[in-house]
C-alpha atoms as a PDB file:
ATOM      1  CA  UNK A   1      -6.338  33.421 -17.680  1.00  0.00           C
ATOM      2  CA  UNK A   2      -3.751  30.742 -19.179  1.00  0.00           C
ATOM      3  CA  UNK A   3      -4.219  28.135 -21.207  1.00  0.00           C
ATOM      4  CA  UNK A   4      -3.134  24.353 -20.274  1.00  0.00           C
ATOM      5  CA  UNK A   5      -0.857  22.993 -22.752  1.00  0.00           C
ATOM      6  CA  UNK A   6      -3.572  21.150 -25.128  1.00  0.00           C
ATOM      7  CA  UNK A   7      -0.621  19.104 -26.382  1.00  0.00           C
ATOM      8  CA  UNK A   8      -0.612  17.845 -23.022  1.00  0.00           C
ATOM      9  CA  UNK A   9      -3.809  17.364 -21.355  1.00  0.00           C
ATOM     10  CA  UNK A  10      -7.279  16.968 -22.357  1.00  0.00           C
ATOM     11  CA  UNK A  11      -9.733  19.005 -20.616  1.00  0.00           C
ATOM     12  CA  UNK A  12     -13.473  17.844 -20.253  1.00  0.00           C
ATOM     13  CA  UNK A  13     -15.628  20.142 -18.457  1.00  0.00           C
ATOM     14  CA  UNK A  14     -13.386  21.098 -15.271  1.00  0.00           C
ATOM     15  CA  UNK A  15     -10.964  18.177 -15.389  1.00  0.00           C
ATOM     16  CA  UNK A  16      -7.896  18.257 -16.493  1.00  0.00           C
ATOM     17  CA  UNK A  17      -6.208  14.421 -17.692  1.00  0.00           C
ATOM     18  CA  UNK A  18      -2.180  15.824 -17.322  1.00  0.00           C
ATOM     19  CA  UNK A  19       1.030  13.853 -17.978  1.00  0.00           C
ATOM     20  CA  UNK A  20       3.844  14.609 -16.661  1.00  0.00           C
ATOM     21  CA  UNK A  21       5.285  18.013 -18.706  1.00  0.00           C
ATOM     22  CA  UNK A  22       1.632  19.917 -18.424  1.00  0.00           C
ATOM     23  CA  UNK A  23       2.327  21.436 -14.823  1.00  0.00           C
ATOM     24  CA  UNK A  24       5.692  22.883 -16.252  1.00  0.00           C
ATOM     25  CA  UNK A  25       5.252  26.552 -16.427  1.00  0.00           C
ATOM     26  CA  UNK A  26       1.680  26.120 -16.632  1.00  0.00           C
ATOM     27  CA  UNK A  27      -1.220  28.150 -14.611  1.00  0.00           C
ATOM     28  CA  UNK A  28      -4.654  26.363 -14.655  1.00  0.00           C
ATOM     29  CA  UNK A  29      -8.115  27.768 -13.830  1.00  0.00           C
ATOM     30  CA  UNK A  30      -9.448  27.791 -10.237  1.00  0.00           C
ATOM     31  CA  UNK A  31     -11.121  24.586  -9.663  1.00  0.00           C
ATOM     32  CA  UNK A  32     -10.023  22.562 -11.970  1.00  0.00           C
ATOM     33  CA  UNK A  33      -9.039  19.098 -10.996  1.00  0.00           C
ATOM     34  CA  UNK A  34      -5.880  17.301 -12.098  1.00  0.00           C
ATOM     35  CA  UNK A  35      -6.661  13.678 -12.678  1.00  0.00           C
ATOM     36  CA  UNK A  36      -3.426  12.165 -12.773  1.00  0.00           C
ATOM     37  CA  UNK A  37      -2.626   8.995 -15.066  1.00  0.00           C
ATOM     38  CA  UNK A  38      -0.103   7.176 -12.624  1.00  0.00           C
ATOM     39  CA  UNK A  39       0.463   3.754 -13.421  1.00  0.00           C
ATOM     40  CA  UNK A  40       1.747   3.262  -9.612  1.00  0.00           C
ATOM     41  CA  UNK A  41      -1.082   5.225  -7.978  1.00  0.00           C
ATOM     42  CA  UNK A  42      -2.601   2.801  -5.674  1.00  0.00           C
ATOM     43  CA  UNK A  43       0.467   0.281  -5.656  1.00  0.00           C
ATOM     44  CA  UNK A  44       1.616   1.343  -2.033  1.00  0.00           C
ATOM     45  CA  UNK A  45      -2.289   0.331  -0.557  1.00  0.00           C
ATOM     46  CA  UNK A  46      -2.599  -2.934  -2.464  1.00  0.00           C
ATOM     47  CA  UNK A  47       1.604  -3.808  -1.124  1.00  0.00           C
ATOM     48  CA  UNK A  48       0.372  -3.614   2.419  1.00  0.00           C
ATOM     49  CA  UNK A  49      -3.099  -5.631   1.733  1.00  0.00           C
ATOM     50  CA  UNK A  50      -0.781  -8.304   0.585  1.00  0.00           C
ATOM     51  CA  UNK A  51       1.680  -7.824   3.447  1.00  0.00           C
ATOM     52  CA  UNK A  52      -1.191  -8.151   5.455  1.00  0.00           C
ATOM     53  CA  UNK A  53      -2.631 -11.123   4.055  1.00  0.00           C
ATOM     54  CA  UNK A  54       1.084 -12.488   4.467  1.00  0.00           C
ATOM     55  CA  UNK A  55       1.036 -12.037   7.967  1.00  0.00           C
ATOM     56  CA  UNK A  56      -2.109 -13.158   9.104  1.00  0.00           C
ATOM     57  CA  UNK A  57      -1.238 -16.083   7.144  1.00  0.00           C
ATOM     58  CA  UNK A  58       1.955 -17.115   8.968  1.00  0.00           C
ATOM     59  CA  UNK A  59       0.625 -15.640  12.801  1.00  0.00           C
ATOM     60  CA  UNK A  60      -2.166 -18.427  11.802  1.00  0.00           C
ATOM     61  CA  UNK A  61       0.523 -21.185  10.809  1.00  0.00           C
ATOM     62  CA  UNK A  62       2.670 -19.917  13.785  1.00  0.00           C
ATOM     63  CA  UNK A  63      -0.036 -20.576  16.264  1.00  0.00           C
ATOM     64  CA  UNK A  64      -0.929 -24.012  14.978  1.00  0.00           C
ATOM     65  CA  UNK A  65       2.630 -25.118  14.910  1.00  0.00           C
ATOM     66  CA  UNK A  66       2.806 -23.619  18.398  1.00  0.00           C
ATOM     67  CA  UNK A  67      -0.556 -25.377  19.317  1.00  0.00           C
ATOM     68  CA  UNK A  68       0.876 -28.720  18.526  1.00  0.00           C
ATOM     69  CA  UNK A  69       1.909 -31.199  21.399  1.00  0.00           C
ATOM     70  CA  UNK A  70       5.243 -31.999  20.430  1.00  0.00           C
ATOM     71  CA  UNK A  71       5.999 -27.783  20.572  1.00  0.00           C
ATOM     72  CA  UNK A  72       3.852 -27.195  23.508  1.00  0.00           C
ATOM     73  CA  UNK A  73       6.135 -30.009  25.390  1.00  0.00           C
ATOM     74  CA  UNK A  74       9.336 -28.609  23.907  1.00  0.00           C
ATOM     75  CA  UNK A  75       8.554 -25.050  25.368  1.00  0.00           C
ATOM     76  CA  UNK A  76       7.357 -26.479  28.605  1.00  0.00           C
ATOM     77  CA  UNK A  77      10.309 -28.268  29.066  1.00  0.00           C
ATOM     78  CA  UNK A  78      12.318 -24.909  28.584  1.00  0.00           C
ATOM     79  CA  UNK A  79      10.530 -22.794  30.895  1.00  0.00           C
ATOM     80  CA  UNK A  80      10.542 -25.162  33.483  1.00  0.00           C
ATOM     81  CA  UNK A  81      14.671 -25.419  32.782  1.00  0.00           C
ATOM     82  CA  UNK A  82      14.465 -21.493  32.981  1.00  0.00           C
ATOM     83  CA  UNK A  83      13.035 -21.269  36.245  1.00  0.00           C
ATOM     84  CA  UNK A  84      14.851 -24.149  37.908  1.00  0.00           C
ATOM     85  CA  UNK A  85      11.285 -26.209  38.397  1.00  0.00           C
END
């Protein structure tokens, strides 16, 4: 069986902490996890919490402003127009 790179990685029971040159050329031991040290890793899910926040956010502004009398007249007024009433 191989070795991991020690220089690399530091292995603690079967986990194995790896940066980004210990997979090079390396074989590792059935079963052992890689527990990767990503500073992005869970960027991509907190993006689209905050995309989602955004959007909720302005669909809630969008249906006040839409709520509004002068808006609800405004749009009246153009469907009416529309359909020749």
């Amino acid at each position: 069986m191989s070795t991991i790179n020690n220089s690399a990685t530091a292995a603690t029971n079967n986990n194995a902490v790896v940066t980004d040159q210990a997979l090079e050329g390396e074989v590792m031991a059935p079963g052992t996890q890689l527990l990767a040290h990503d500073p992005d890793l869970g960027a991509s899910t907190v993006e689209y919490a905050i995309v989602l926040l955004a959007a909720a956010a302005f669909g809630g502004v969008m249906a006040a402003v839409i709520a509004s009398d002068a808006v609800s007249e405004l749009l009246m007024a153009i469907i009416n127009k529309a359909l020749g009433i």
